[in-house]
C-alpha atoms as a PDB file:
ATOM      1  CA  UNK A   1      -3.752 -21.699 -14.201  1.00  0.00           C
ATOM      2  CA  UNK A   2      -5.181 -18.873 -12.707  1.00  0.00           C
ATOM      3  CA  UNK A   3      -7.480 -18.852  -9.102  1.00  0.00           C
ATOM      4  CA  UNK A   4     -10.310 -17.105  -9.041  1.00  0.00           C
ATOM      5  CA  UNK A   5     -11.368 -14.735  -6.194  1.00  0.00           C
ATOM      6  CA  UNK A   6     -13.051 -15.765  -2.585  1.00  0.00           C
ATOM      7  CA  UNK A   7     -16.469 -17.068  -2.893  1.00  0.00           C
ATOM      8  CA  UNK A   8     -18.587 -14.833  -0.757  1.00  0.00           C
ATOM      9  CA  UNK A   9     -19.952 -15.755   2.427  1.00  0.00           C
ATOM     10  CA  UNK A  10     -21.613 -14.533   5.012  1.00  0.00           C
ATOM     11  CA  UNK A  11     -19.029 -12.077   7.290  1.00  0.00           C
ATOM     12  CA  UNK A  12     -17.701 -12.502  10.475  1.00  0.00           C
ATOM     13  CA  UNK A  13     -18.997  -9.407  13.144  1.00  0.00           C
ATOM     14  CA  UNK A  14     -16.170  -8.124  15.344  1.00  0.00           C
ATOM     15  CA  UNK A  15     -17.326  -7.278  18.434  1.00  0.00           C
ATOM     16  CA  UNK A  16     -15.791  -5.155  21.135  1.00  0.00           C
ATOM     17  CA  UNK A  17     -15.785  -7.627  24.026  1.00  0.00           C
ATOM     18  CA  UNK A  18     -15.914  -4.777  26.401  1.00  0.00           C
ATOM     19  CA  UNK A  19     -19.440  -3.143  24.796  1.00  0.00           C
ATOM     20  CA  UNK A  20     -20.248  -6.114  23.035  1.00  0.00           C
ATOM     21  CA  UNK A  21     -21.118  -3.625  20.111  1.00  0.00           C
ATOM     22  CA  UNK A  22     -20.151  -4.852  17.312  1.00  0.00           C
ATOM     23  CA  UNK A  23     -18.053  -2.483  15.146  1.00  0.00           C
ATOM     24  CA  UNK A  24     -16.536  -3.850  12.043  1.00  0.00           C
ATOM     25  CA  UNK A  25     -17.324  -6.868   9.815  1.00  0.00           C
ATOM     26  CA  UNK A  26     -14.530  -9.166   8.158  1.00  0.00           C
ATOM     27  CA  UNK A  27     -14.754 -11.741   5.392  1.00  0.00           C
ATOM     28  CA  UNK A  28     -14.876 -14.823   6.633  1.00  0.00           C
ATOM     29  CA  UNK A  29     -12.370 -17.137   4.573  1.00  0.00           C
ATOM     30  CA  UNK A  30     -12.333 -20.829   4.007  1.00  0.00           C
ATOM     31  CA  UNK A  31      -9.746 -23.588   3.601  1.00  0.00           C
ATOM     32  CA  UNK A  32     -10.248 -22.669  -0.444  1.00  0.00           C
ATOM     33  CA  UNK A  33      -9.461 -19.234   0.377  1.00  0.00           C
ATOM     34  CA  UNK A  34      -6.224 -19.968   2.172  1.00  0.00           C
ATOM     35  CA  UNK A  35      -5.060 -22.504  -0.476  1.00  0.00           C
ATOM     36  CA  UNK A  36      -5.929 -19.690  -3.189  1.00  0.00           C
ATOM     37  CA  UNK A  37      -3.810 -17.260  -1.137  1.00  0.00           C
ATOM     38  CA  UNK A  38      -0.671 -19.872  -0.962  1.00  0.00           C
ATOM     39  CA  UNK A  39      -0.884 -20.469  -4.561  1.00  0.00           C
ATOM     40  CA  UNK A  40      -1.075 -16.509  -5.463  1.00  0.00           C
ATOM     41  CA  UNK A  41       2.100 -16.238  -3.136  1.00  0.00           C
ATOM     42  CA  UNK A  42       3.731 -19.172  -4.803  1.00  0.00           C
ATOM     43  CA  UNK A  43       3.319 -18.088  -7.995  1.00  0.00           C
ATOM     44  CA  UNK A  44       4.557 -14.214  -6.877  1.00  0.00           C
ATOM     45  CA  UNK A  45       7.409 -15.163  -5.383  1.00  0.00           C
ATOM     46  CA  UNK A  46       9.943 -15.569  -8.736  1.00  0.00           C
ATOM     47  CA  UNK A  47       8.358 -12.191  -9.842  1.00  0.00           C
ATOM     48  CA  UNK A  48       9.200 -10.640  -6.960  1.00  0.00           C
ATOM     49  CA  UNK A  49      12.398 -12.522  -6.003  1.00  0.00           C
ATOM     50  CA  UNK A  50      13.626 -10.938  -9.059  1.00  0.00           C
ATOM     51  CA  UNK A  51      12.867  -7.534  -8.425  1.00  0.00           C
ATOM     52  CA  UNK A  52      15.195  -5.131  -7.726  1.00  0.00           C
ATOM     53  CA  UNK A  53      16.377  -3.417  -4.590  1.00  0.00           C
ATOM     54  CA  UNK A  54      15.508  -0.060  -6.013  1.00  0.00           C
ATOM     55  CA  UNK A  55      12.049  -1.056  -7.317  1.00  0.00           C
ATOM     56  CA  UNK A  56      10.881  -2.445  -3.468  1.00  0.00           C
ATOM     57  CA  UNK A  57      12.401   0.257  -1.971  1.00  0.00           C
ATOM     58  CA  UNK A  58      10.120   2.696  -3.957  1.00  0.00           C
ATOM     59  CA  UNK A  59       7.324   0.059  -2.949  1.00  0.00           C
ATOM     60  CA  UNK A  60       8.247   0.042   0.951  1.00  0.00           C
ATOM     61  CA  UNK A  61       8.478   4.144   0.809  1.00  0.00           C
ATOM     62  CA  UNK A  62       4.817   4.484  -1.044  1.00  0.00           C
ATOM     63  CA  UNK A  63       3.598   1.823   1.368  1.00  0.00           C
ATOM     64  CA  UNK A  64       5.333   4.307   4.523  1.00  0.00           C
ATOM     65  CA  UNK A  65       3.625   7.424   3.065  1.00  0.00           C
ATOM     66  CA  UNK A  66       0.070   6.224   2.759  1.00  0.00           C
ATOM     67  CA  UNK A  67       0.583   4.539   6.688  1.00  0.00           C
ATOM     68  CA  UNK A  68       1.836   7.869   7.295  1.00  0.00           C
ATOM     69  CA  UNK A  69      -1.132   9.817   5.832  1.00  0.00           C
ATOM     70  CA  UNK A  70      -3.612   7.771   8.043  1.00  0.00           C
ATOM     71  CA  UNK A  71      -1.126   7.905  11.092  1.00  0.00           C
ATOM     72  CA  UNK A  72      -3.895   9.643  13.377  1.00  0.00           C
ATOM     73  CA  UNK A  73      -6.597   7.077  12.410  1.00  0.00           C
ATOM     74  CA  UNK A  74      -4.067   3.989  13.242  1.00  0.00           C
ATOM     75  CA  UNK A  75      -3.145   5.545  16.668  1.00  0.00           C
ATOM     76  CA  UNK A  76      -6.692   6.053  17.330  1.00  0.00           C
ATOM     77  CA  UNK A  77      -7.613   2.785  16.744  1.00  0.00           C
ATOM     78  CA  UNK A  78      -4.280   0.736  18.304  1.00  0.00           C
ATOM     79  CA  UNK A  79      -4.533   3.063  22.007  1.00  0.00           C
ATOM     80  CA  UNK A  80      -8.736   2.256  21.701  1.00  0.00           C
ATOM     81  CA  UNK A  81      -8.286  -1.419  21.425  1.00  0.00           C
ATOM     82  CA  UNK A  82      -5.012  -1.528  23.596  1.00  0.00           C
ATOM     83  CA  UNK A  83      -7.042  -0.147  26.852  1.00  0.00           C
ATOM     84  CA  UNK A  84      -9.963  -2.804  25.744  1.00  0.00           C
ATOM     85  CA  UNK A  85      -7.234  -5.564  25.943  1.00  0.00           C
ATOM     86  CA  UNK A  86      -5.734  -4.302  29.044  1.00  0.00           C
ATOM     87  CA  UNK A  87      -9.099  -3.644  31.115  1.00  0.00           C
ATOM     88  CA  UNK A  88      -9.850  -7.780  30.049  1.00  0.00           C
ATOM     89  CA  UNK A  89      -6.275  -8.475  30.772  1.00  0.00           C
END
């Protein structure tokens, strides 16, 4: 058996509490959704588990190079949101 994909709905706005503009959208996900998403884990975990160590390793490093290539963007947004969190805080 095979799940299918998230049913659309309508998306959650995320909102900079500071500005209260709202800058991003993310799917909003139901109890179906998460119950797809433990089954798909389930059912990856004996491919995966039987993986080797030199196969993830490749998958960890490609996974470090594209983080890498948008290092810039990722700072930008963690010190943004960090000074949000501490002016609230």
């Amino acid at each position: 058996m095979r799940p299918h994909g998230p049913k659309p709905c309508a998306p959650i706005a995320v909102v900079n509490p500071v500005t209260e503009e709202v800058f991003a959208t993310i799917p909003r996900g139901t109890p179906g959704d998460a119950g797809l998403a433990a089954f798909a884990a389930a059912h990856a975990f004996d491919g995966w588990s039987q993986t080797s160590v030199e196969d993830r390793a490749s998958l960890f490093k490609r996974v470090a190079r594209l983080t890498e290539a948008r290092a810039d963007e990722i700072t930008r947004t963690i010190v943004r949101y960090s000074s949000i969190l501490h002016d609230i805080i």
